[in-house]
C-alpha atoms as a PDB file:
ATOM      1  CA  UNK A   1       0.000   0.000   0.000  1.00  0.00           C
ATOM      2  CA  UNK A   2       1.706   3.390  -0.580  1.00  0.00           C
ATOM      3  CA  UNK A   3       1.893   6.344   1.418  1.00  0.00           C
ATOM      4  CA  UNK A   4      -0.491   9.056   1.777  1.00  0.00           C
ATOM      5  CA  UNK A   5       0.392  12.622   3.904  1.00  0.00           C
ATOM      6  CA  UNK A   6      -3.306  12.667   3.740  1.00  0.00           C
ATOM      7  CA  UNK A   7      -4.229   9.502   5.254  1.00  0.00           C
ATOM      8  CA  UNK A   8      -1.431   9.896   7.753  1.00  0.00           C
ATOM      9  CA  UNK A   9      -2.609  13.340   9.086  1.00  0.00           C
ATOM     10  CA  UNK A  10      -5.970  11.620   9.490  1.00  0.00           C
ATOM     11  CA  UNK A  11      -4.655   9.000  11.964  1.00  0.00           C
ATOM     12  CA  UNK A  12      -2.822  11.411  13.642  1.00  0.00           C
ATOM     13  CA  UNK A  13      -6.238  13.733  14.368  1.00  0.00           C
ATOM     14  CA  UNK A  14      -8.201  10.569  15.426  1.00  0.00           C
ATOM     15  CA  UNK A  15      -5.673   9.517  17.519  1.00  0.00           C
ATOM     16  CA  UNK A  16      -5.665  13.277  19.514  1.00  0.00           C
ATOM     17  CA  UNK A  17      -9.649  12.934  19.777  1.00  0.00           C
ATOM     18  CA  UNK A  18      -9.998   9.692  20.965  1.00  0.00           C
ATOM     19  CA  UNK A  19      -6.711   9.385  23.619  1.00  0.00           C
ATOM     20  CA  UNK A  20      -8.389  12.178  25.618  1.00  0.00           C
ATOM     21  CA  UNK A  21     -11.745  10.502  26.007  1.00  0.00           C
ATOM     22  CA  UNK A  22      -9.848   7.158  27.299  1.00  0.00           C
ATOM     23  CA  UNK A  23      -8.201   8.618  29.851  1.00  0.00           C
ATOM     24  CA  UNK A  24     -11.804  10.450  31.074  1.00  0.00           C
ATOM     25  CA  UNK A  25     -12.859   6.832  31.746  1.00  0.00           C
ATOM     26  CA  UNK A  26     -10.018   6.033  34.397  1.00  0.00           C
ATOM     27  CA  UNK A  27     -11.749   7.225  37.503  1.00  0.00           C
ATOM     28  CA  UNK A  28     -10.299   8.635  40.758  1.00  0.00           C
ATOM     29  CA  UNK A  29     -11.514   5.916  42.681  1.00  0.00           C
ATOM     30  CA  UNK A  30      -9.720   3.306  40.613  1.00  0.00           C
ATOM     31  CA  UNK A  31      -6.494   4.546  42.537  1.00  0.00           C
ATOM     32  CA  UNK A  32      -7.580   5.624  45.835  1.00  0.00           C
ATOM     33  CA  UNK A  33     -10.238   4.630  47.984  1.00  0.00           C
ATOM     34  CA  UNK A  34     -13.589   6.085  47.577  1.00  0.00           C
ATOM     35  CA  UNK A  35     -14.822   5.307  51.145  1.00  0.00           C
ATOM     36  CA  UNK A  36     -11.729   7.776  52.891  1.00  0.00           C
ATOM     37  CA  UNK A  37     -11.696  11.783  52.739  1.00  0.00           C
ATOM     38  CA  UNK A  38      -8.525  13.904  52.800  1.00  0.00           C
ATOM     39  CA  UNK A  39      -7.922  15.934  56.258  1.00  0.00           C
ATOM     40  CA  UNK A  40      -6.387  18.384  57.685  1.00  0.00           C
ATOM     41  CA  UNK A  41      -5.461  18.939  61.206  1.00  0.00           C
ATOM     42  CA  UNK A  42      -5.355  22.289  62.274  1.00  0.00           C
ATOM     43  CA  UNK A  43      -5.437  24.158  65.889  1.00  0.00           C
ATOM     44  CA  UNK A  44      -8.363  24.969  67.532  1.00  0.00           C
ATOM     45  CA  UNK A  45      -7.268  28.522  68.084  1.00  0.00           C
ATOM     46  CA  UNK A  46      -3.926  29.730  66.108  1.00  0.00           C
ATOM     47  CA  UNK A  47      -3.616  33.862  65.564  1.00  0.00           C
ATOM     48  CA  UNK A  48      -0.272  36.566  64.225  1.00  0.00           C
ATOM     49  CA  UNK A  49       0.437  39.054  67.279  1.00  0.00           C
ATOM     50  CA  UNK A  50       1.127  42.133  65.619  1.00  0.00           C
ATOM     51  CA  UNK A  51       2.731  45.274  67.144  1.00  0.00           C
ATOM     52  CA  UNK A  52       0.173  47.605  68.308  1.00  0.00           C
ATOM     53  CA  UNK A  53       2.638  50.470  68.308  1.00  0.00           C
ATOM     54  CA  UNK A  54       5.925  51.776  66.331  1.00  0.00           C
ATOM     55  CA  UNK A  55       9.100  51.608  68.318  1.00  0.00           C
ATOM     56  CA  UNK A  56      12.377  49.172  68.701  1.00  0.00           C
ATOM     57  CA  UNK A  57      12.080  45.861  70.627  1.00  0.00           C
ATOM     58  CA  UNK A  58      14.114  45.352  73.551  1.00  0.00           C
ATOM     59  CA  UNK A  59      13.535  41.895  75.444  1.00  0.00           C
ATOM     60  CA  UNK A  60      12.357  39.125  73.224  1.00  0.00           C
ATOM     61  CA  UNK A  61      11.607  35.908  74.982  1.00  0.00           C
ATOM     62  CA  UNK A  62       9.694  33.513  72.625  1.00  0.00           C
ATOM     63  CA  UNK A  63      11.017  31.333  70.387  1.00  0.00           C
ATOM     64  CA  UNK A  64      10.333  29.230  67.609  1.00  0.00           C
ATOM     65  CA  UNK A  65       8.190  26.121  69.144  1.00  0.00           C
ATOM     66  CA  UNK A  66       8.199  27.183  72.723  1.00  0.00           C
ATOM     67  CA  UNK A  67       5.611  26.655  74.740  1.00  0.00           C
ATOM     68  CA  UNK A  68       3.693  29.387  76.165  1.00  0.00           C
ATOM     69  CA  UNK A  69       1.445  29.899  79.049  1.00  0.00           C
ATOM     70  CA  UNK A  70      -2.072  32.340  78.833  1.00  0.00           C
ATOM     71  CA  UNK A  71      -0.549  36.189  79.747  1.00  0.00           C
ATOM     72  CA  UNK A  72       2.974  34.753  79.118  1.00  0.00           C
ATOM     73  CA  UNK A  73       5.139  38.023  78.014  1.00  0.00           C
ATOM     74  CA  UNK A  74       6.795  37.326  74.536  1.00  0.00           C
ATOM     75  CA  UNK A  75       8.709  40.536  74.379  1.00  0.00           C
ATOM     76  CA  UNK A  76       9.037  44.229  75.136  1.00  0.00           C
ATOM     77  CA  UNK A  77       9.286  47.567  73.277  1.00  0.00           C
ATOM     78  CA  UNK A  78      11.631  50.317  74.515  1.00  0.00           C
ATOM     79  CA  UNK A  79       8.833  52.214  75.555  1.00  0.00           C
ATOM     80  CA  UNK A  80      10.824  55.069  77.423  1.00  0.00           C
ATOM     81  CA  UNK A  81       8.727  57.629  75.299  1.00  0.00           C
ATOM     82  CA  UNK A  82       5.374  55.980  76.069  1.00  0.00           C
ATOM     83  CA  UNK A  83       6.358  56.074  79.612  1.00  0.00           C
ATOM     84  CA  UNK A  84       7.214  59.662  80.077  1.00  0.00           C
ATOM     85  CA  UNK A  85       3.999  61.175  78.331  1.00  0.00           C
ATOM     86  CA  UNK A  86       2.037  58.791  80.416  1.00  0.00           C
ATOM     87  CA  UNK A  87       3.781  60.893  83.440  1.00  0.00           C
ATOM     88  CA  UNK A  88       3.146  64.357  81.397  1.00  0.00           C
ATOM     89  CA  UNK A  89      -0.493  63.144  81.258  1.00  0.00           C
ATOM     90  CA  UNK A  90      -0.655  61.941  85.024  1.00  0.00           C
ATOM     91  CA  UNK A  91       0.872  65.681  86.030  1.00  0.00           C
ATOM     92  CA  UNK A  92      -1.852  67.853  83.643  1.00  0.00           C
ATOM     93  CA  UNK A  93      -4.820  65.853  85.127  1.00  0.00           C
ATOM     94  CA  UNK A  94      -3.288  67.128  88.515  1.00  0.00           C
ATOM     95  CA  UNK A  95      -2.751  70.308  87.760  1.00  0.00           C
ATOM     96  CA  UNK A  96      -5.991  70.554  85.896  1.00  0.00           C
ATOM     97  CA  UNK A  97      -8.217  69.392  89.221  1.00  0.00           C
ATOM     98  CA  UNK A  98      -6.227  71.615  91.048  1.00  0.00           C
ATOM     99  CA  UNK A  99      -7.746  74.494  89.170  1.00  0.00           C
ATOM    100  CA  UNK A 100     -10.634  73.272  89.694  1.00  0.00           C
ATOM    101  CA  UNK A 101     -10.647  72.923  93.023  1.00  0.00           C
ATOM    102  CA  UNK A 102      -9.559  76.612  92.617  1.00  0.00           C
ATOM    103  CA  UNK A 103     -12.717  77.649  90.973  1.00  0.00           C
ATOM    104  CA  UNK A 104     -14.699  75.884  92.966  1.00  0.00           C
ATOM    105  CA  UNK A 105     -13.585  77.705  96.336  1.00  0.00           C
ATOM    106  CA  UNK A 106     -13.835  81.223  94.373  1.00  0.00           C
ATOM    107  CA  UNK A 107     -17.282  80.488  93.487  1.00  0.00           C
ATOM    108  CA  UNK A 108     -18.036  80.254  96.727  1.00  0.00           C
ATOM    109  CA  UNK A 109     -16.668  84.015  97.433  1.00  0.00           C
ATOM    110  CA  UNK A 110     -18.726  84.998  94.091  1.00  0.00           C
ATOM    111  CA  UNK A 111     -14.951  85.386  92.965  1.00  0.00           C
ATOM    112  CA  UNK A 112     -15.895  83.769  89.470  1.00  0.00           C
ATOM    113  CA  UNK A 113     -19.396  82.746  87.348  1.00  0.00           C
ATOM    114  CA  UNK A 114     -20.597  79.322  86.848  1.00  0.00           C
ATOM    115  CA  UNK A 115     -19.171  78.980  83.149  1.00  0.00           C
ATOM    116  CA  UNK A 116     -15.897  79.547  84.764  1.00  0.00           C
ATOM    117  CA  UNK A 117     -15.898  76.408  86.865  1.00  0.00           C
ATOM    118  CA  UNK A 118     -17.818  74.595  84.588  1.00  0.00           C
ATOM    119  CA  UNK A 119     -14.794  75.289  81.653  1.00  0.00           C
ATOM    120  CA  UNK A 120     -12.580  74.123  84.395  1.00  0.00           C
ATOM    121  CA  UNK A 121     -14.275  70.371  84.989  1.00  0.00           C
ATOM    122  CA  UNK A 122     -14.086  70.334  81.136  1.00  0.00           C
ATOM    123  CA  UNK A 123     -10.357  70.461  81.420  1.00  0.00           C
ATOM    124  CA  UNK A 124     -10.130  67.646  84.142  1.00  0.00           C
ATOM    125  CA  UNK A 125     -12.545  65.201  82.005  1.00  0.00           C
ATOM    126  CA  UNK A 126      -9.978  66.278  79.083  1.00  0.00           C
ATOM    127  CA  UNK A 127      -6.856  65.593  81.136  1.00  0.00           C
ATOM    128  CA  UNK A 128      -8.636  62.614  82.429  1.00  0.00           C
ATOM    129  CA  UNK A 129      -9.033  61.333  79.499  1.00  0.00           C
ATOM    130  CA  UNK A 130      -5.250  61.883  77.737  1.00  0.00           C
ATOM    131  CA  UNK A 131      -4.002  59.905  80.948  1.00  0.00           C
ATOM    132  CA  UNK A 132      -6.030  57.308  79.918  1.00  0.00           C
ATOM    133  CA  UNK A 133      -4.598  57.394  76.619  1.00  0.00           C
ATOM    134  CA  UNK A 134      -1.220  57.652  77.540  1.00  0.00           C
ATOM    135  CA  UNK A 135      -1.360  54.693  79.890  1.00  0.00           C
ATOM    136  CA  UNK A 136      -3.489  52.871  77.046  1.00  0.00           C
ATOM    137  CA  UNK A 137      -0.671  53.197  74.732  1.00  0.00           C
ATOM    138  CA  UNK A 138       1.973  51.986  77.600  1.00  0.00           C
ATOM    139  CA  UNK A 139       0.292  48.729  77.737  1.00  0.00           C
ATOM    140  CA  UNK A 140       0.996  48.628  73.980  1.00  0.00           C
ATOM    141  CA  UNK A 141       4.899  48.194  75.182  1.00  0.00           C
ATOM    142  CA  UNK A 142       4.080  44.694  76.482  1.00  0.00           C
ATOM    143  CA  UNK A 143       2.899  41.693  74.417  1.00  0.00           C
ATOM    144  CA  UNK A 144       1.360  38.585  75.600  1.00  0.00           C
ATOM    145  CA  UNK A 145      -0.121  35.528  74.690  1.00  0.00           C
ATOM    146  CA  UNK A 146      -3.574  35.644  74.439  1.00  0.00           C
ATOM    147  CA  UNK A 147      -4.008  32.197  74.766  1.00  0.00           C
ATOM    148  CA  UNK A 148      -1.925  29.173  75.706  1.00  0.00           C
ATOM    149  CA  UNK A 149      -0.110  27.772  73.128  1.00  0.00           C
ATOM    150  CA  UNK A 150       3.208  27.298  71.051  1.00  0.00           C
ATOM    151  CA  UNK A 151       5.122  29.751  68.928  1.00  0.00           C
ATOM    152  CA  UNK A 152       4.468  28.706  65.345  1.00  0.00           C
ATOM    153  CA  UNK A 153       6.741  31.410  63.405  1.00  0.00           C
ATOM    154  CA  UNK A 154       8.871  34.178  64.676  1.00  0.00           C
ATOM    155  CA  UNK A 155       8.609  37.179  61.972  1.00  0.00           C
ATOM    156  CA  UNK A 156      10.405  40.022  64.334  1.00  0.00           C
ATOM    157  CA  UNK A 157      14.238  39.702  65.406  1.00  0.00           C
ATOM    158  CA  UNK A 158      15.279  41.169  69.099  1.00  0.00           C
ATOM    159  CA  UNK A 159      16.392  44.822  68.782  1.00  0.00           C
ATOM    160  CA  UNK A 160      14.389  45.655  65.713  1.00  0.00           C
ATOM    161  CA  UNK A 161      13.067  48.747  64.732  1.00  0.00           C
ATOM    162  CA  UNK A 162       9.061  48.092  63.475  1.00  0.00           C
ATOM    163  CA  UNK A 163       6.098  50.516  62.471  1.00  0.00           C
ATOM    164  CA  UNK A 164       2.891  49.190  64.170  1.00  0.00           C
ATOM    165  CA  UNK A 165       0.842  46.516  62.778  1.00  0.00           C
ATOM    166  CA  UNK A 166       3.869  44.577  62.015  1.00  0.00           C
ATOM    167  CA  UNK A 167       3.423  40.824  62.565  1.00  0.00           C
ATOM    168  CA  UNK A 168       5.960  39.365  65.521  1.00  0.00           C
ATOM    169  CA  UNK A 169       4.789  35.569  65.976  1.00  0.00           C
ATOM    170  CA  UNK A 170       2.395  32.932  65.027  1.00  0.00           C
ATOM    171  CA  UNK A 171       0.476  31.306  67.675  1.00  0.00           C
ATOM    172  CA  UNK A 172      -1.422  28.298  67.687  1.00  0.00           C
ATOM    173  CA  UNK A 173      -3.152  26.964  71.114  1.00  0.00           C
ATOM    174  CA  UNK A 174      -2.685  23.753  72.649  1.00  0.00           C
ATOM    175  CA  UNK A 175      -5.053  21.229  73.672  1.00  0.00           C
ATOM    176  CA  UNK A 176      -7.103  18.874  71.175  1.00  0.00           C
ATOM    177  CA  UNK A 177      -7.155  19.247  67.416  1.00  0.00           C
ATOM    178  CA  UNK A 178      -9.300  20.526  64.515  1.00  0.00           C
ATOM    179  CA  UNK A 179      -9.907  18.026  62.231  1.00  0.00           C
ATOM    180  CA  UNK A 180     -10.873  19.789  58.351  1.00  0.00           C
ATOM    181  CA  UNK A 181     -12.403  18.179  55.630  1.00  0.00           C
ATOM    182  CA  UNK A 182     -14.574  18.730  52.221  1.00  0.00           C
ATOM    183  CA  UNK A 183     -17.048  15.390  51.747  1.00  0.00           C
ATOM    184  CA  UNK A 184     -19.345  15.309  48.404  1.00  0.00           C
ATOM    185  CA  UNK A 185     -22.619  17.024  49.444  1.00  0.00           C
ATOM    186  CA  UNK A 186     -24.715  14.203  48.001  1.00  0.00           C
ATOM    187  CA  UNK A 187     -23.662  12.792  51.248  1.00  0.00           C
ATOM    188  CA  UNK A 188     -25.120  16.088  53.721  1.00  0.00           C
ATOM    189  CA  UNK A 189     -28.495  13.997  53.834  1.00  0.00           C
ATOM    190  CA  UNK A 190     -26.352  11.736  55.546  1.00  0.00           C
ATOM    191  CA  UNK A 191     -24.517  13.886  58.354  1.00  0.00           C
ATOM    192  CA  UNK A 192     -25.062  15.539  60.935  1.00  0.00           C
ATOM    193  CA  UNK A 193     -23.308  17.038  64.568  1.00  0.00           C
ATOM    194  CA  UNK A 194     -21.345  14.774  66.842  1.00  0.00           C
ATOM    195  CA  UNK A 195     -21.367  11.662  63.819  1.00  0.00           C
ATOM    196  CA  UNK A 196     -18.387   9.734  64.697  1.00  0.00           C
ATOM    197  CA  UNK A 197     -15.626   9.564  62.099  1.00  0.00           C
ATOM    198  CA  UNK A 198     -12.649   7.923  62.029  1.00  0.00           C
ATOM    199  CA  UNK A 199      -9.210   9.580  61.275  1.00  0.00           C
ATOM    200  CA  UNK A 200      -5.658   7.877  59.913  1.00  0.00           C
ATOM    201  CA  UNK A 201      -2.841  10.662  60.125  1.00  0.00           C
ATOM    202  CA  UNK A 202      -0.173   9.568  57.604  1.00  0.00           C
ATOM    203  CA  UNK A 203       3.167  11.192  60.071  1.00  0.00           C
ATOM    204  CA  UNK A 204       2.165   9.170  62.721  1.00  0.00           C
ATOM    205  CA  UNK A 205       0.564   6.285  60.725  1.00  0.00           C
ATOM    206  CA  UNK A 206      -1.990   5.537  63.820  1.00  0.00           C
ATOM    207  CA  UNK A 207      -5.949   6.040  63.799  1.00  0.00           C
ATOM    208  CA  UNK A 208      -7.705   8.432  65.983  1.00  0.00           C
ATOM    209  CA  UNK A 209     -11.614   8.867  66.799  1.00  0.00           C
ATOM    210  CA  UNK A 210     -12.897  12.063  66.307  1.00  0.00           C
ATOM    211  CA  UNK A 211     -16.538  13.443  66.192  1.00  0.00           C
ATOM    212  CA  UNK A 212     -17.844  16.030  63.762  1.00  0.00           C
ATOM    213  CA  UNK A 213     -18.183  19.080  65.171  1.00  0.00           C
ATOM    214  CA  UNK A 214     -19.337  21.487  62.630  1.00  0.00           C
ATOM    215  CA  UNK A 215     -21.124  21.121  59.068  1.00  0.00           C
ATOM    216  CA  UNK A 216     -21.108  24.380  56.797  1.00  0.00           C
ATOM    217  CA  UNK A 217     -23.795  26.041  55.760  1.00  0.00           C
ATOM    218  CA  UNK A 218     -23.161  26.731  51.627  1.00  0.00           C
ATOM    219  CA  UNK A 219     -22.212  23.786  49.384  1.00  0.00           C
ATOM    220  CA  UNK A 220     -19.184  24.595  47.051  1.00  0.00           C
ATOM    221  CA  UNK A 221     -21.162  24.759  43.755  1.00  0.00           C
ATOM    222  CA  UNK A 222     -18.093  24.027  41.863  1.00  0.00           C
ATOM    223  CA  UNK A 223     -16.491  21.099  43.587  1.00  0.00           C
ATOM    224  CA  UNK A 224     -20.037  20.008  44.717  1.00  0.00           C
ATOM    225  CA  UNK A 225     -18.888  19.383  48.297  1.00  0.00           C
ATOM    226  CA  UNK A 226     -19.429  20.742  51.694  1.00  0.00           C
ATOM    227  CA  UNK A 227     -16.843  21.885  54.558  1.00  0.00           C
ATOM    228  CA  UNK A 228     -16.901  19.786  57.939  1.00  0.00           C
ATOM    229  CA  UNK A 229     -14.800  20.319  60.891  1.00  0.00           C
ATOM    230  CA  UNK A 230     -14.549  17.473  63.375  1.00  0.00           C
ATOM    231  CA  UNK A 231     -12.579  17.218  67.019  1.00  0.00           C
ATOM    232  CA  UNK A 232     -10.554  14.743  68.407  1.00  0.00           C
ATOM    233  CA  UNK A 233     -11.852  12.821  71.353  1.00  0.00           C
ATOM    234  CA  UNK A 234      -9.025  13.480  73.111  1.00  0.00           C
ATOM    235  CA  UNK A 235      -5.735  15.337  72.384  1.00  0.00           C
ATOM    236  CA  UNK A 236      -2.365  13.327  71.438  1.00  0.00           C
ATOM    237  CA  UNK A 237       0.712  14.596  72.292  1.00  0.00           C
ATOM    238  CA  UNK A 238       2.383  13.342  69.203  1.00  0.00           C
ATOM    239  CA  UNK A 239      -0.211  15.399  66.912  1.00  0.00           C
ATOM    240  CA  UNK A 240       0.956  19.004  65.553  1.00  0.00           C
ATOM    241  CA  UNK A 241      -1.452  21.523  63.449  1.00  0.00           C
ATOM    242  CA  UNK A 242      -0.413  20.837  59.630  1.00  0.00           C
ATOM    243  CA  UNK A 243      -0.472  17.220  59.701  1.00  0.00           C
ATOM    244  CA  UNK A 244      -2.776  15.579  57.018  1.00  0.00           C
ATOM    245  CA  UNK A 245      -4.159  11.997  56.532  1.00  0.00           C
ATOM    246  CA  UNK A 246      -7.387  10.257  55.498  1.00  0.00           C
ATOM    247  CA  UNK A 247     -10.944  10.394  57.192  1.00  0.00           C
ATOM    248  CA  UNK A 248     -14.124   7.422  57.188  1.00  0.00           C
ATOM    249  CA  UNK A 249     -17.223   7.599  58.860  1.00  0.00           C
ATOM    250  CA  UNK A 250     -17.530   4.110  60.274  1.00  0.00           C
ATOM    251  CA  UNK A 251     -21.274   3.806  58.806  1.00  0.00           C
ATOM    252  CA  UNK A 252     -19.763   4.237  55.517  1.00  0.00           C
ATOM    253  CA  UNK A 253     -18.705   0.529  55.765  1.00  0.00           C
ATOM    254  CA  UNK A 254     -21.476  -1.235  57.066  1.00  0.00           C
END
């Protein structure tokens, strides 16, 4: 038979439009199992600490994966500045009920009108208020752990110089797990709070029970599935926030 370009470009086009439409027919499930769900653990609370003020850090004790205890101090600003107007502040509201005091004891005499004593409690709520301020923005100097937990990230280095909002450390609680997962919403007929599920963490290769704990709302139109979050019946040492692994719900194989 001889050879035809034509013929030959044909087989070549068929070839493109047909491999495609074999390799739609190889299914997911033909390599994993359809009865387990992806996870992910994650911490039940986990936040960035930011700097609530502009100045240059001084003493900086956390570091990265430290344990920390609820109100622990994780560092210090320089807060020398802060410090004195809080003291400016403090000595205004002083002076400032002083005169009134003054006014007050004049009225008395007929010495001075009402507005004039009335101006002068304006100007003690006023300095009141800029001590409050003042001592507000002192507290700023301090930062603490809202929670206890571990140190996740350190973004901030002892010594430097940062503007406020600027993230210092990750922070991500102790205590039992989060356990996140997406399951096909054909299946939210099926579920509901506190359903027991079973969860296989591939670092530590061991199986923990968990229970869901919350079912979302919205279904992802596009991936047609819905969020869970589950809990683990207890909380495992060995188990860190990032570690991933499979999920069944033990009615799934009955």
């Amino acid at each position: 038979m001889s050879y035809s370009p034509e013929r030959s470009l044909l087989a070549v086009i068929l070839s493109l439009m047909i491999t495609p439409a074999l390799a739609d027919d190889v299914s997911p499930a033909t390599n994993d199992d359809p009865g387990t769900i992806r996870v992910l653990l994650v911490a039940g609370l986990e936040t960035t600490l930011s700097s609530q003020m502009a100045g240059t850090l001084g003493e900086f004790k956390a570091a990265l994966g430290q344990a920390v205890a609820k109100d622990a101090v994780l560092a210090r600003f320089d807060c020398a500045e802060a410090q004195a107007r809080t003291r400016v502040a403090t000595a205004e509201l002083a002076m400032a009920r002083q005169n009134l005091e003054a006014k007050r004891n004049l009225r008395k005499l007929d010495a001075v009108g009402d507005l004039e004593v009335a101006v002068a409690n304006t100007e003690v709520q006023k300095a009141d208020g800029a001590r409050a301020l003042a001592q507000a923005q002192s507290g700023y100097c301090v930062v603490q752990a809202p929670f206890a937990g571990r140190v996740a990230k350190v973004h901030a280095k002892p010594f430097q110089t940062v503007p406020a909002g600027t993230p210092l450390f990750d922070l991500v609680s102790d205590g039992a797990l989060k356990v996140r997962l997406n399951v096909p919403s054909n299946l939210l007929p099926k579920l509901q709070a506190n359903q027991a599920l079973d969860v296989d963490i591939l670092e530590t290769g061991k199986r923990y029970p968990a229970h869901v704990s919350a079912i979302n709302a919205r279904v992802d139109a596009v991936a047609q599935t819905v969020e869970l979050e589950a809990r683990l019946d207890a909380a495992h040492p060995e188990l860190i926030a990032g570690m991933s692994g499979t999920a069944r719900f033990p009615s799934a194989n009955e």
